[in-house]
N, C-alpha and C. Protein backbone atom coordinates (compact mmCIF):
# COMPACT_ATOMS: atom_id res chain seq x y z
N UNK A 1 60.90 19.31 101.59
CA UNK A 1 61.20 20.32 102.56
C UNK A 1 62.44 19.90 103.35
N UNK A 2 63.66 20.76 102.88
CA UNK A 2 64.42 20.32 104.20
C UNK A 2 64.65 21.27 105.53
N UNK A 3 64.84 20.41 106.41
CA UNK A 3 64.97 21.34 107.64
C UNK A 3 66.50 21.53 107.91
N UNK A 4 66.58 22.61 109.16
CA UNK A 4 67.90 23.55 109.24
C UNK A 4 67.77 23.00 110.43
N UNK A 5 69.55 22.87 110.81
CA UNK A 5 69.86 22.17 112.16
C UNK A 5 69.76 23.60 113.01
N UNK A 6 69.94 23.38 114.24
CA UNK A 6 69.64 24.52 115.09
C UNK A 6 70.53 25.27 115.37
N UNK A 7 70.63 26.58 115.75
CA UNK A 7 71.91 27.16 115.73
C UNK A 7 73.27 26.98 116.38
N UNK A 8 72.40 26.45 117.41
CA UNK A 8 73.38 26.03 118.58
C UNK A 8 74.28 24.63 117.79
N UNK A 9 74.12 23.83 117.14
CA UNK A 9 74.69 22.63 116.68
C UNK A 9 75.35 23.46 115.41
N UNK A 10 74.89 24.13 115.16
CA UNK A 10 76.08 25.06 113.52
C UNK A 10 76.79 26.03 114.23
N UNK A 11 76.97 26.14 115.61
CA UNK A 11 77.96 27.16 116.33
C UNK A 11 79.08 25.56 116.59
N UNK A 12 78.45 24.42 117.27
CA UNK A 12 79.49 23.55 117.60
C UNK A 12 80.60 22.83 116.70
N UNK A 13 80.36 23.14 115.38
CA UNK A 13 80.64 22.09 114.44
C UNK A 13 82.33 23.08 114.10
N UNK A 14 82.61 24.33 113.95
CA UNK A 14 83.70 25.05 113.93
C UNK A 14 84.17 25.02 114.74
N UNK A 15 84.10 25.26 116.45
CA UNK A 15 84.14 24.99 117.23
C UNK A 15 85.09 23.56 117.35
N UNK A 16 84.66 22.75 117.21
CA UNK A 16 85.23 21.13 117.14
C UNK A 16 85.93 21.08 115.99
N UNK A 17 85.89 21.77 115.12
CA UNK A 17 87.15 21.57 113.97
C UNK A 17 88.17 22.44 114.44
N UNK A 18 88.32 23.55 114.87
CA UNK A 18 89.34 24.42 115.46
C UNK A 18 90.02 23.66 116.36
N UNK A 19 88.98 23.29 117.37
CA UNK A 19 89.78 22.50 118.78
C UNK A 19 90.60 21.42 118.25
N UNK A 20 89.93 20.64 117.48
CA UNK A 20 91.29 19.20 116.52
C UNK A 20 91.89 20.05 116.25
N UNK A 21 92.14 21.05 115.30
CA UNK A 21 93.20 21.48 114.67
C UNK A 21 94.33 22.21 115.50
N UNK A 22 94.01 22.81 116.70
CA UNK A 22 94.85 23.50 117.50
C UNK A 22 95.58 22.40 118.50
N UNK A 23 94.75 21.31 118.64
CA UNK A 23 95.38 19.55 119.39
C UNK A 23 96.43 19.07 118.63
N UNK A 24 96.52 19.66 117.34
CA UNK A 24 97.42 18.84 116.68
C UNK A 24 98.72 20.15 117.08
N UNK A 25 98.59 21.49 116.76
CA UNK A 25 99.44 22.49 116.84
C UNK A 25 100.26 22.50 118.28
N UNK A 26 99.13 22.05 119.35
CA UNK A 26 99.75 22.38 120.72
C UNK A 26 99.65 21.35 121.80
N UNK A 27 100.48 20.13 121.60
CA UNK A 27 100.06 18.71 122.24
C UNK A 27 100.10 18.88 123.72
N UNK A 28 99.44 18.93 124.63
CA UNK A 28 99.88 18.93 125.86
C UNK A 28 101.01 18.50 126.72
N UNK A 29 102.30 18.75 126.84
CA UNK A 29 103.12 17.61 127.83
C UNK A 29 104.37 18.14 128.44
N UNK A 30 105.26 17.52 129.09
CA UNK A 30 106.40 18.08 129.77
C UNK A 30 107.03 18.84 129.08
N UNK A 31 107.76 18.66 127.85
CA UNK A 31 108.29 19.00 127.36
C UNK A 31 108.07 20.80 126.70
N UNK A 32 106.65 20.96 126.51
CA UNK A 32 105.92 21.98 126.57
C UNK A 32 106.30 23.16 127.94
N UNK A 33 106.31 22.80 128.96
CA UNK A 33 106.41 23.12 129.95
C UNK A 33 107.65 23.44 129.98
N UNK A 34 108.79 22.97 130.17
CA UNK A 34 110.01 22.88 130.14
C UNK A 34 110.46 23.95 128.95
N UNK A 35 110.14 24.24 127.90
CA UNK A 35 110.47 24.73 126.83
C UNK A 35 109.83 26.21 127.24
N UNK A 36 108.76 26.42 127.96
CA UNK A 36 108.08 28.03 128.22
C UNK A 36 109.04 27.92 129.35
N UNK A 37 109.54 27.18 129.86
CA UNK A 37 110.61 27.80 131.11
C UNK A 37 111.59 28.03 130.85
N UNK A 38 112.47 27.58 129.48
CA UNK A 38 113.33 27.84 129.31
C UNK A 38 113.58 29.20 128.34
N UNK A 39 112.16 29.51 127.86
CA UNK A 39 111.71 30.67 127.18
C UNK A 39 111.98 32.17 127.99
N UNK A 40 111.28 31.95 128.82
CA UNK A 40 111.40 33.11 130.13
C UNK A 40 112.65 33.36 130.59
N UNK A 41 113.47 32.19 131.05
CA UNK A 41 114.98 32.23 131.29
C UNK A 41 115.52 33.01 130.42
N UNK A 42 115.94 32.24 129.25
CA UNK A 42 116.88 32.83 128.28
C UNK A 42 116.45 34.83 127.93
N UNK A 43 114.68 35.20 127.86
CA UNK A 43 114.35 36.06 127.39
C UNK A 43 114.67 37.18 128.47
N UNK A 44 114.70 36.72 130.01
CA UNK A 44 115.41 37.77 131.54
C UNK A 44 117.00 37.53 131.08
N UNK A 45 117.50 36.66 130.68
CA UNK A 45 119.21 36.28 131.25
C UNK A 45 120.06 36.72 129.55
N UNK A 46 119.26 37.18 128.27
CA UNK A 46 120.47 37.23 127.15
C UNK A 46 120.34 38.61 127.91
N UNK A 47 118.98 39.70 127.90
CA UNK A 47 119.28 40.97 128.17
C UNK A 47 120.24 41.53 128.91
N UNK A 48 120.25 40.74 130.19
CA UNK A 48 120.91 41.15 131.19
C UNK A 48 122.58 40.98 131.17
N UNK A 49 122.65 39.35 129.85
CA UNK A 49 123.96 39.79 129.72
C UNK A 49 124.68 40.49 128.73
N UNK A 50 123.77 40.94 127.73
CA UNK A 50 124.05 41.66 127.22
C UNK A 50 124.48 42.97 127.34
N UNK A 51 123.80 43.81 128.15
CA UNK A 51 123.93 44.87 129.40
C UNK A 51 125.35 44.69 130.06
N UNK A 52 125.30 44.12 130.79
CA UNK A 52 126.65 43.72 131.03
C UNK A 52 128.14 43.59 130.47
N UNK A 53 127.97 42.94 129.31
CA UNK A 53 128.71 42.98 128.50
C UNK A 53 129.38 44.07 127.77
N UNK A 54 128.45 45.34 127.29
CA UNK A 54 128.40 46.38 127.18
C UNK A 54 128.98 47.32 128.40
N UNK A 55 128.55 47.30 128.99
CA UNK A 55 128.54 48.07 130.63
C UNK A 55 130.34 47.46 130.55
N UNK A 56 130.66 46.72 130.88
CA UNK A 56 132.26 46.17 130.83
C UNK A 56 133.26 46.53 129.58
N UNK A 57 132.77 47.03 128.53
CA UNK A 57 133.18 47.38 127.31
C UNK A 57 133.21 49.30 127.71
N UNK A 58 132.65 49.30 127.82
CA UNK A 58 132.09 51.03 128.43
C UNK A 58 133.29 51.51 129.55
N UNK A 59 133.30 50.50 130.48
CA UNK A 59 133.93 50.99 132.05
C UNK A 59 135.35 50.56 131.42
N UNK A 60 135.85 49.71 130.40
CA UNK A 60 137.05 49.90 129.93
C UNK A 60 137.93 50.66 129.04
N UNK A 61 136.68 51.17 128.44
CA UNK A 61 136.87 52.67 127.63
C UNK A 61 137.71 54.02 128.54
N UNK A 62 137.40 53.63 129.88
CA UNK A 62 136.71 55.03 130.83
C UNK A 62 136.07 56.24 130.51
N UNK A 63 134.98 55.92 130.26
CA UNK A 63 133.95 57.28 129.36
C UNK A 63 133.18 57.45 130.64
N UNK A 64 133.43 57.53 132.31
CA UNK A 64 132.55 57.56 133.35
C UNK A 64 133.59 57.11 134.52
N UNK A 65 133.09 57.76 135.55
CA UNK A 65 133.64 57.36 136.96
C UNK A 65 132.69 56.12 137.22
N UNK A 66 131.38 56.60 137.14
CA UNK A 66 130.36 55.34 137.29
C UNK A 66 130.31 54.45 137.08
N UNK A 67 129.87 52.77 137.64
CA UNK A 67 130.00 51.91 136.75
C UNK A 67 129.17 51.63 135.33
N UNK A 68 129.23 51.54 134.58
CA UNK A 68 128.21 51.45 133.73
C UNK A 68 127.65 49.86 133.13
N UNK A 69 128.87 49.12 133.91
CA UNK A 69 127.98 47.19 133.91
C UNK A 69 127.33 47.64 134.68
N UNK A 70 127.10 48.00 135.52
CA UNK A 70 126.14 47.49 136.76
C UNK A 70 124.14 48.15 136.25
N UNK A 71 124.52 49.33 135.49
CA UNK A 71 123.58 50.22 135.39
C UNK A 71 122.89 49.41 134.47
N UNK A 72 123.97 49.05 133.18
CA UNK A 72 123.40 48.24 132.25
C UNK A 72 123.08 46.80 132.11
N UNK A 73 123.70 46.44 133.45
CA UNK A 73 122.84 45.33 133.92
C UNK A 73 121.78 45.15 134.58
N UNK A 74 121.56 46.09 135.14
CA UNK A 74 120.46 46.45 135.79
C UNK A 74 119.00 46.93 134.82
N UNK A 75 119.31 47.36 133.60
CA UNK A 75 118.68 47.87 132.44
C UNK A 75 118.11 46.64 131.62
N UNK A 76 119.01 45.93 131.28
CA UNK A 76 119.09 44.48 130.83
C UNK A 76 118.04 43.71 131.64
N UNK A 77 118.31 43.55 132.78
CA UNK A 77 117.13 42.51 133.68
C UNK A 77 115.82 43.44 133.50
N UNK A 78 115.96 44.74 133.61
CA UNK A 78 114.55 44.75 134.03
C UNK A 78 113.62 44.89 132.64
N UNK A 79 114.60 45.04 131.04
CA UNK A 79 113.93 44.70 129.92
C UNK A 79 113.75 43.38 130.11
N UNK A 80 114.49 42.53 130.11
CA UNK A 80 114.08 41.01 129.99
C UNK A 80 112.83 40.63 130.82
N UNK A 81 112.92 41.70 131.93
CA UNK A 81 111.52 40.83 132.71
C UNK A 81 110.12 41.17 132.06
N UNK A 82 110.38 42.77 131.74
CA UNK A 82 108.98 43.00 130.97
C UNK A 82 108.43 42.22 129.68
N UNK A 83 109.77 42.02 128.84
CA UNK A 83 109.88 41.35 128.04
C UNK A 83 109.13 39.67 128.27
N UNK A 84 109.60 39.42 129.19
CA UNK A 84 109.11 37.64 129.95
C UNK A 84 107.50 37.88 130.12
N UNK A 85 107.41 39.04 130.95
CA UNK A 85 106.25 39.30 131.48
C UNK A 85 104.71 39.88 129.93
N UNK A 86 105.47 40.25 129.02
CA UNK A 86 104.83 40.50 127.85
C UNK A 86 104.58 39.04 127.20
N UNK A 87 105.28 38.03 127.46
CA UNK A 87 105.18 36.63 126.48
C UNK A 87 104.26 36.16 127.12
N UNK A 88 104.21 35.91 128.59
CA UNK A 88 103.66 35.37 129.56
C UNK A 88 101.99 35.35 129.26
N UNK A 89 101.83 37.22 128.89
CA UNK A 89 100.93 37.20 128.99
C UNK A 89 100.21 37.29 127.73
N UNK A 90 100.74 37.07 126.63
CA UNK A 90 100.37 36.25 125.35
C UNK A 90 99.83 35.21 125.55
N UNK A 91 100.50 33.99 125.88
CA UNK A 91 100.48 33.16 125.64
C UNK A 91 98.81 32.72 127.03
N UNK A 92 99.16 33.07 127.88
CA UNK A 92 97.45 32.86 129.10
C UNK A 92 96.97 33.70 128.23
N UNK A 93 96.46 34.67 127.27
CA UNK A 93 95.78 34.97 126.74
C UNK A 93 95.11 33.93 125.42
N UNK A 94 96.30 33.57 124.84
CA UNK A 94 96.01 32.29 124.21
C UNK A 94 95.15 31.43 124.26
N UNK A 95 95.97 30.63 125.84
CA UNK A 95 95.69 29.81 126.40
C UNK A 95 93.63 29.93 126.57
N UNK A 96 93.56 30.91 127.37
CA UNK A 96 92.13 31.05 127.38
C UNK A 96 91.15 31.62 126.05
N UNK A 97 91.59 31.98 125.44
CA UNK A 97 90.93 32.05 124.02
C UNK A 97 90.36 30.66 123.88
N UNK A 98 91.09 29.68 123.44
CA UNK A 98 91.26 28.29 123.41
C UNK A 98 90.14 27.81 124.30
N UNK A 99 90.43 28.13 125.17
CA UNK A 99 89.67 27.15 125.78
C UNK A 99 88.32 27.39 126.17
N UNK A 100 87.80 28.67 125.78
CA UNK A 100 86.93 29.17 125.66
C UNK A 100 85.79 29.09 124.55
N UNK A 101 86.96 28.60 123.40
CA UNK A 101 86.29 28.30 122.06
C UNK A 101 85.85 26.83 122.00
N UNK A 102 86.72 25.75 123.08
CA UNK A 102 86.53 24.63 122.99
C UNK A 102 85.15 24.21 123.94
């Protein structure tokens, strides 16, 4: 007769193989940190200069009395932030998946 381990110990055993395997994918440390900051930066600051860039290409055309850097810089930041603000919240979604499973 053999016996069956209990459920609760055949829920932990995937559980603890996931968590190693995601330790190896996502090491904890500065550098980590530093790299999601520099993520957010670059993902608010190409839009915005891109916008810009455009917007200055535009206002030298003269296709407008208006400025159109300013508008499209203004267009630019506020994609990049949603944009930042969409990764952001990937990644704390992640984050707590994880740690929820662990």
């Amino acid at each position: 007769m053999t016996t069956r381990p209990p459920p609760t110990f055949r829920k932990q055993i995937p559980r603890q193989v996931r968590r190693r395997v995601l330790s190896g994918k996502r090491p904890a440390s500065h550098w980590r940190g530093l790299g999601a900051m520099g993520m957010v930066g670059w993902s608010v600051a190409a839009p915005t200069l891109a916008g810009a860039l455009l917007g200055q290409w535009l206002d030298a055309q003269g296709f407008s009395e208006r400025s159109w850097t300013l508008m499209l810089m203004l267009a630019g930041l506020v994609a990049g932030c949603w944009n930042a603000a969409m990764w952001l919240g990937r990644e704390r979604r992640s984050i707590q998946e994880d740690s929820q499973d662990a």
